[in-house]
Protein backbone atom coordinates (compact mmCIF):
# COMPACT_ATOMS: atom_id res chain seq x y z
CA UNK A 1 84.01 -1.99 39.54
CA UNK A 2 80.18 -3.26 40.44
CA UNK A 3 77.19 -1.62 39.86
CA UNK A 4 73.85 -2.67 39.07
CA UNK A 5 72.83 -2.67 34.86
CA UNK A 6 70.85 -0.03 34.05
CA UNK A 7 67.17 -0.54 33.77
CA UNK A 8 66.12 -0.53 29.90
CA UNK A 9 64.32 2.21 28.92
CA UNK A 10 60.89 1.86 28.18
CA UNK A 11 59.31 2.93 25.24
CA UNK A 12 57.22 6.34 25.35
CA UNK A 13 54.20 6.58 23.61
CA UNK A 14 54.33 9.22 20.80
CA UNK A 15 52.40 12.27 22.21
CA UNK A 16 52.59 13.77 18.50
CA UNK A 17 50.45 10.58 17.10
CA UNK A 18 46.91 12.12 16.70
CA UNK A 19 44.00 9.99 17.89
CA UNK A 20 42.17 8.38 15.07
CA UNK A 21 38.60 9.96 14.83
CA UNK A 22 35.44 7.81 14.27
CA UNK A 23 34.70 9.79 10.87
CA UNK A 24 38.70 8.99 9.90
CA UNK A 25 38.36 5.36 11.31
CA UNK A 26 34.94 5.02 8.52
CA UNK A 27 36.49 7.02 5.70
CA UNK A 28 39.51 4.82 5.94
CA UNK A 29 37.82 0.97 6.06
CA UNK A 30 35.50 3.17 2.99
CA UNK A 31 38.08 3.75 0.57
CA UNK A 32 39.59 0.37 0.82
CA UNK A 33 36.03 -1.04 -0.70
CA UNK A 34 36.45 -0.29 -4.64
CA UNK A 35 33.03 -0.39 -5.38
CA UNK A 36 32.39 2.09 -2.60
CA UNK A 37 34.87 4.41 -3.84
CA UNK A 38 33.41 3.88 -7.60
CA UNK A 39 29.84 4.41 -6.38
CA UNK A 40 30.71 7.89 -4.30
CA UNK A 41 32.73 8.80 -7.66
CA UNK A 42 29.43 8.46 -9.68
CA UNK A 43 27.75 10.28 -7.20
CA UNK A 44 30.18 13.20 -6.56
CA UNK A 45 30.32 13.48 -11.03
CA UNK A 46 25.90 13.43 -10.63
CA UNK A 47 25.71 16.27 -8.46
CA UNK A 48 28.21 18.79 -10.65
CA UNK A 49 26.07 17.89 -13.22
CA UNK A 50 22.63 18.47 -11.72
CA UNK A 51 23.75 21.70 -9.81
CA UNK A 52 25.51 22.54 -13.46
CA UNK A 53 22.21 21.56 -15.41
CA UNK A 54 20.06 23.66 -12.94
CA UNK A 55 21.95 26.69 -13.63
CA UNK A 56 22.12 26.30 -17.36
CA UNK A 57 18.63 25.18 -17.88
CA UNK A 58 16.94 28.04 -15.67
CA UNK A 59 19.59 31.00 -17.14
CA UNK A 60 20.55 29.80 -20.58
CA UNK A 61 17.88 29.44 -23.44
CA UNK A 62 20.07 27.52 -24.91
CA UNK A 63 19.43 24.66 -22.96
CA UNK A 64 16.04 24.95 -22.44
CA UNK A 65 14.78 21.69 -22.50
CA UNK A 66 11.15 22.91 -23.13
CA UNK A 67 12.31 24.34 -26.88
CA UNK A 68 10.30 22.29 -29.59
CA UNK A 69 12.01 22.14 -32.84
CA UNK A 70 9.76 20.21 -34.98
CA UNK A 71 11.72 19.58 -38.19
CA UNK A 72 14.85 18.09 -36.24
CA UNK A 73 12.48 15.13 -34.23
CA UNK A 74 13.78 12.12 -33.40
CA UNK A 75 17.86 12.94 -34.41
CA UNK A 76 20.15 10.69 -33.62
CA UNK A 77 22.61 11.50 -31.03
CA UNK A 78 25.45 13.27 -32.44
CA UNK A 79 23.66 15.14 -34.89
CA UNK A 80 23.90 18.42 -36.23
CA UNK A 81 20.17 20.73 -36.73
CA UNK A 82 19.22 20.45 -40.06
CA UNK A 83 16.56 23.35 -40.08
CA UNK A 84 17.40 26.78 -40.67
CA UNK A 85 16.62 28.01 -36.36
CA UNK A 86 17.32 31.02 -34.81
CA UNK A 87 20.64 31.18 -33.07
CA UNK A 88 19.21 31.53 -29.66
CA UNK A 89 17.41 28.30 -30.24
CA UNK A 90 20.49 25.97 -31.01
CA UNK A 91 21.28 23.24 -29.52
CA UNK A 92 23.90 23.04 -26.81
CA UNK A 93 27.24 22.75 -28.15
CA UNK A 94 26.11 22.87 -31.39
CA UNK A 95 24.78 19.11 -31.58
CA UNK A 96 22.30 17.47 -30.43
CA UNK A 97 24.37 15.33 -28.17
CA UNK A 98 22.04 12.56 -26.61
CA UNK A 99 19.40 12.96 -29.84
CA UNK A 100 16.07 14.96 -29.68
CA UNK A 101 12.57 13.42 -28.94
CA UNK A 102 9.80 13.44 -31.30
CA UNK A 103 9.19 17.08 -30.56
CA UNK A 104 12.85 18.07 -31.34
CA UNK A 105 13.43 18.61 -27.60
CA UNK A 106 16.96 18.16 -26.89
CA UNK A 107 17.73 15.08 -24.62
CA UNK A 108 20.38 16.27 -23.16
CA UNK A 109 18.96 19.53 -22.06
CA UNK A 110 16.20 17.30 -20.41
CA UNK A 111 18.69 14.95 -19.02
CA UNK A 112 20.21 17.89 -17.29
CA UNK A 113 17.23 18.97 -15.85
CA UNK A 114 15.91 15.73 -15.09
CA UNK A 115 19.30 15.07 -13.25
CA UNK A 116 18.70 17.83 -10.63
CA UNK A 117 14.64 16.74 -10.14
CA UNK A 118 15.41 13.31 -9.21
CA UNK A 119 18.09 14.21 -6.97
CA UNK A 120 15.84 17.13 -5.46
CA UNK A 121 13.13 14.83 -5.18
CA UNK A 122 15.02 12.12 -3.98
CA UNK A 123 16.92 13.71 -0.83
CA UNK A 124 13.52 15.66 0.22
CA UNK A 125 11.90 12.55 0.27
CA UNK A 126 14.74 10.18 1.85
CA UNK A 127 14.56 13.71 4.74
CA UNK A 128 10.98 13.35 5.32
CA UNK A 129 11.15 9.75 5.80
CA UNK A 130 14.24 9.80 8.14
CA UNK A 131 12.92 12.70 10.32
CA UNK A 132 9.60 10.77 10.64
CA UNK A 133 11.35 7.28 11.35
CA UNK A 134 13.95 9.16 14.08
CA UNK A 135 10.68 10.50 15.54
CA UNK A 136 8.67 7.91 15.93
CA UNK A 137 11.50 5.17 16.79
CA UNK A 138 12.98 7.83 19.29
CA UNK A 139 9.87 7.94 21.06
CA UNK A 140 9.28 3.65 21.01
CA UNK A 141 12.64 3.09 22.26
CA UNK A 142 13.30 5.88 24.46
CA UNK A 143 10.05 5.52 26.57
CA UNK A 144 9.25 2.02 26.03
CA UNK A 145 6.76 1.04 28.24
CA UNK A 146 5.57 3.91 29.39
CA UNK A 147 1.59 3.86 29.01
CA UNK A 148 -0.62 6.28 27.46
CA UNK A 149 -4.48 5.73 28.12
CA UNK A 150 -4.77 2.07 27.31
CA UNK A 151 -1.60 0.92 25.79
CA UNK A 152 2.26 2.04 26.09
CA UNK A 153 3.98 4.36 23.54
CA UNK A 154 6.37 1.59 22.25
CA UNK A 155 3.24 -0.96 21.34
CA UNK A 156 1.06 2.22 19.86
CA UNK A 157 4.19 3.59 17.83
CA UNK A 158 5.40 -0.25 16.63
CA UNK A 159 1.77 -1.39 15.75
CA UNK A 160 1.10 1.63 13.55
CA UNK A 161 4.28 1.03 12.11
CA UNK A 162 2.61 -3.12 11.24
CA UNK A 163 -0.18 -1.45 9.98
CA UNK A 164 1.79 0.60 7.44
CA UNK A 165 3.84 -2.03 6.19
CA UNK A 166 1.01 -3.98 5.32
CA UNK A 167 0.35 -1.56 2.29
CA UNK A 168 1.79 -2.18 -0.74
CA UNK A 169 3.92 1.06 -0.71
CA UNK A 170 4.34 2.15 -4.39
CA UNK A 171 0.24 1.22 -4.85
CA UNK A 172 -0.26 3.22 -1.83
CA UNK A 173 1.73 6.13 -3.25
CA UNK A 174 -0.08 5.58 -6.43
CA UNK A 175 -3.20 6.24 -4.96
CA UNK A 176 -2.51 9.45 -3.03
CA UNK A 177 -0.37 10.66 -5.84
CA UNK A 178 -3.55 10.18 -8.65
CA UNK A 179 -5.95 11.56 -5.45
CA UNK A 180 -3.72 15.14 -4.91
CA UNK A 181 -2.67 17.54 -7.95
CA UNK A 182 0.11 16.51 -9.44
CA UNK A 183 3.52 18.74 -8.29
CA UNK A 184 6.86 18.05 -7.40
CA UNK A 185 6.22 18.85 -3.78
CA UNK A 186 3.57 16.51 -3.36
CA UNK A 187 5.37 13.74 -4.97
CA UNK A 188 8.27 14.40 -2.07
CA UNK A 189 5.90 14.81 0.72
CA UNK A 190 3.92 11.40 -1.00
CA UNK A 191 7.14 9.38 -1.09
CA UNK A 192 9.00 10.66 2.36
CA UNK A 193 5.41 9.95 4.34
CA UNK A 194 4.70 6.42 3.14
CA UNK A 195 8.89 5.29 3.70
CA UNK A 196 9.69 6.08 7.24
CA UNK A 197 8.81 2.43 8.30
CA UNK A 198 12.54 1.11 7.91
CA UNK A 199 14.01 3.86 9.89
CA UNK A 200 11.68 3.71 12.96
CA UNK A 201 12.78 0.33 13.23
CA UNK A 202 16.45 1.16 13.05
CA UNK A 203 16.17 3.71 15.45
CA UNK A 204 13.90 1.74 17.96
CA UNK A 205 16.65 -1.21 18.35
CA UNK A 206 19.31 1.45 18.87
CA UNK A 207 17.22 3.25 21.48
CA UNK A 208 16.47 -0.08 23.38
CA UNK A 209 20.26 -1.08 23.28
CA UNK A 210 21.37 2.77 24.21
CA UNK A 211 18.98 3.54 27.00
CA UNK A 212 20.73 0.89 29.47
CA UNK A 213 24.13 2.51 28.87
CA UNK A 214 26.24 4.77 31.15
CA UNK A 215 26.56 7.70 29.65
CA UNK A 216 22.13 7.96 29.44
CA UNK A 217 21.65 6.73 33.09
CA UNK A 218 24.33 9.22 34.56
CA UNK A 219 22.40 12.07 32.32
CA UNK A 220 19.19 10.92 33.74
CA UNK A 221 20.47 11.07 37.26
CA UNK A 222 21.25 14.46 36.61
CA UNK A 223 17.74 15.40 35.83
CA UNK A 224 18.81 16.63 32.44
CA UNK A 225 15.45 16.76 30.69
CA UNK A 226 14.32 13.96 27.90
CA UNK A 227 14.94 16.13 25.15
CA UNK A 228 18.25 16.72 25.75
CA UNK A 229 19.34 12.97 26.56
CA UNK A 230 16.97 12.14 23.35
CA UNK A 231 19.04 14.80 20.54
CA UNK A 232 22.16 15.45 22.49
CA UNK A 233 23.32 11.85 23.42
CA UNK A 234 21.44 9.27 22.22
CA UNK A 235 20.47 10.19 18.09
CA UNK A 236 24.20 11.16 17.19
CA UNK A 237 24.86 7.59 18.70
CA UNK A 238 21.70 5.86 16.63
CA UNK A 239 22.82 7.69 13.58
CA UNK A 240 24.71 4.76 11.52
CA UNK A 241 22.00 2.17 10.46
CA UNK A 242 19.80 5.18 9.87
CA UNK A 243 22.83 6.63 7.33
CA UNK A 244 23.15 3.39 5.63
CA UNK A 245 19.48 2.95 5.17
CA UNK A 246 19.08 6.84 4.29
CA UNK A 247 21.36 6.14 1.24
CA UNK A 248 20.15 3.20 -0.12
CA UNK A 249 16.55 5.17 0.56
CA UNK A 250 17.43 8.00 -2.04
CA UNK A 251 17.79 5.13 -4.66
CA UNK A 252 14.30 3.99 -3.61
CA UNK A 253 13.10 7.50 -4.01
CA UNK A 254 14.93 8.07 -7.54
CA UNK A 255 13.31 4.88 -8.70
CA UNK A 256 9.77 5.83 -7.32
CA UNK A 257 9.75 8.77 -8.85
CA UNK A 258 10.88 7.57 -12.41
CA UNK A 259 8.10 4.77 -12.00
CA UNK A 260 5.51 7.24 -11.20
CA UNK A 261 6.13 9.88 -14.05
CA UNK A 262 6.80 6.33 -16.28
CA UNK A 263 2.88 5.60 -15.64
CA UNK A 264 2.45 9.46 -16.12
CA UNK A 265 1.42 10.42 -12.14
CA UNK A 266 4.81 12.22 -11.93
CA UNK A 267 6.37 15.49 -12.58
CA UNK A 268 4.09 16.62 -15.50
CA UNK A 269 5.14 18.38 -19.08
CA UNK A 270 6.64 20.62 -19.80
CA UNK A 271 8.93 19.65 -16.89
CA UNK A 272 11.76 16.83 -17.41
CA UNK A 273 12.30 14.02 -15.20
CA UNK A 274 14.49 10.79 -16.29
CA UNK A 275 10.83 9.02 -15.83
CA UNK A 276 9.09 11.08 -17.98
CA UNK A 277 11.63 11.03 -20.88
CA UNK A 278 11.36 7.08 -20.56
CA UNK A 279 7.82 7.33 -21.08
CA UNK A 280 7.69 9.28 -24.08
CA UNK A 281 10.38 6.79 -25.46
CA UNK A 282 7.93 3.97 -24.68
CA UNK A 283 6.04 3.91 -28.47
CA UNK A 284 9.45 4.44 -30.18
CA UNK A 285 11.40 1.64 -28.81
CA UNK A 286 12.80 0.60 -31.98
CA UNK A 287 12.41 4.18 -34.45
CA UNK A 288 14.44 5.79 -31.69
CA UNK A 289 16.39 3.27 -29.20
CA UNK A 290 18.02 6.39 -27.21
CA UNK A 291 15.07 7.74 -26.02
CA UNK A 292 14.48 5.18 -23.68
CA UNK A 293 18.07 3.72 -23.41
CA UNK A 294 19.69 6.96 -22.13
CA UNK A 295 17.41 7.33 -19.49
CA UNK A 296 17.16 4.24 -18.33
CA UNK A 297 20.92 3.81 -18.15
CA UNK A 298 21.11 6.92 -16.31
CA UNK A 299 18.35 5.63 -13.84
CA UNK A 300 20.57 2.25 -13.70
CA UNK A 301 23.89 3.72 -12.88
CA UNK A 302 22.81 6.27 -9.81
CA UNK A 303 20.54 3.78 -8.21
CA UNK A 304 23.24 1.25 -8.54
CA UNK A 305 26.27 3.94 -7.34
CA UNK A 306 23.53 4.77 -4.34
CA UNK A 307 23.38 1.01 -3.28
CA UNK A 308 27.14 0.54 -3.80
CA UNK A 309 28.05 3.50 -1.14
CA UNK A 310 25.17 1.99 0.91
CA UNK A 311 26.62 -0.93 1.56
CA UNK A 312 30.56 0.11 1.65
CA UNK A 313 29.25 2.96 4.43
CA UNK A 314 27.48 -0.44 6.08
CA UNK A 315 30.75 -2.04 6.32
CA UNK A 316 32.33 0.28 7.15
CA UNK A 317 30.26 1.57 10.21
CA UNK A 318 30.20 -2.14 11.24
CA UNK A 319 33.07 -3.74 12.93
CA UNK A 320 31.99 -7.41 12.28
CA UNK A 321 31.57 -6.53 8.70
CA UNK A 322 34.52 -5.12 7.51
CA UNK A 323 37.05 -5.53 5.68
CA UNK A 324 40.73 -5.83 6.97
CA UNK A 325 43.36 -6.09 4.62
């Protein structure tokens, strides 16, 4: 009995296998990088507690962290109030956890507080900047050299750009800062106006590389208007340096901001910022250690847990850069 063998099957692909996603493909290189995954930890634990210390600061007297109770100044941390006070007026929890300052403030009410300022401040300001930077390197990349009166967009847009980074930033903030009343607000407008250089750069290269391709010719061709090519197909496509330098940019901020309430242009009394409480910790350095090392080991830890996630989301975004196991 003849016949011919029977061709081997080939193997199917497996419908049921979903399709990785680009977000999936980045969370998954992410959580390989342990100091990544240690930084966003921080991070995740610093927002509970600022969105927890906003609540409990603005809606519980308790921990008010304007209350002066002059006859417990400067207590150690872990201390119990040694002055007869009225019950509203106790500490949290009983103790002064973190110490008082030399106006019997609690530092850990002003921690709290100052947790949710230098976040505030810092993602305002890191939004301005960004939204500046897209704006300005969106319209140097997309339109290139395209003249307007004397001199195209892209060399107008990329030598005011120079021009900026010429200043020394923090002395330029410094100035404008001392010039305007001081107020959270300005600070963030201050700090998001005079850091968008980075970003316009960013988004310039990725506009030059992304105006050649495909996808933006065939939507020109189509006579879909600039705009729409500009936000619909080319940003979400630009969008990955600009993360990675938006995150490392709220450390910036963070540290800005404790530097200028340090030097006492900051948030002003009675409100708490993590610079401030370092200030007033400056002329006790060694009657009272924690004033100054609880806030600066605060400031330590998130810039350093905002550069750690910087760099992991770098790698990660970045074939050539990461890290296979």
């Amino acid at each position: 009995m003849t016949g011919r063998a029977a061709a081997p099957a080939m193997p199917q692909p497996d419908a049921q296998a979903p399709g990785i996603s680009l977000r999936g493909e980045v969370w998954r290189h992410l959580r390989r990088n342990r100091l990544a995954v240690a930084g966003l930890v921080v991070l995740v634990v610093l927002f509970v507690v600022a969105l927890l210390g906003k609540l409990l600061t603005e809606y519980w007297v308790v921990f008010d962290p304007s209350i002066v109770r002059l006859p417990d100044k400067l207590m150690p941390p872990l201390s119990l109030p040694t002055a007869a006070i009225p019950a509203a007026e106790l500490p949290p929890l009983g103790t002064y956890l973190l110490g008082t300052d030399e106006l019997g403030r609690d530092i850990f009410a002003r921690m709290l507080q100052g947790s949710f300022v230098s976040l505030s401040i810092g993602f305002v300001a890191v939004g301005i900047s960004v939204s500046i930077g897209i704006l300005l390197g969106g319209l140097a990349g997309y339109y290139g050299e395209r003249r307007l009166a004397f001199v195209s967009i892209d060399t107008l847009v990329m030598r005011f750009t120079d021009v900026m980074l010429c200043f020394p930033t923090f002395f330029l903030i410094l100035t404008v800062v001392a010039l305007l009343p001081a107020s959270i607000f300005n600070i963030m407008v201050v700090i998001g106006a005079t850091s968008w250089m980075g970003t316009a750069r960013f988004v310039r290269a990725e506009f030059l590389s992304l105006r050649s391709q495909d996808f933006v010719l065939a939507a020109q061709a189509l006579g879909i208007p600039d705009r729409r090519v500009i936000f619909r197909h080319m940003i979400p496509n630009a969008v990955a340096p600009v993360l990675v330098s938006a995150t490392i940019g709220v450390a910036g901020a963070i540290l800005t901001e404790s530097a200028l309430s340090f030097l006492g242009f900051g948030v002003q009394p009675p409100d708490a910022t993590w610079g401030n409480i370092l200030a007033d910790g400056r002329s006790l350095i060694f009657d009272a250690p924690w004033l100054f090392v609880i806030p600066g080991a605060a400031i330590l830890i998130v810039v350093l847990a905002f550069n750690l996630v910087g760099e992991g989301l770098r790698e990660a975004l970045n074939p050539r850069l990461r890290r296979e196991p």
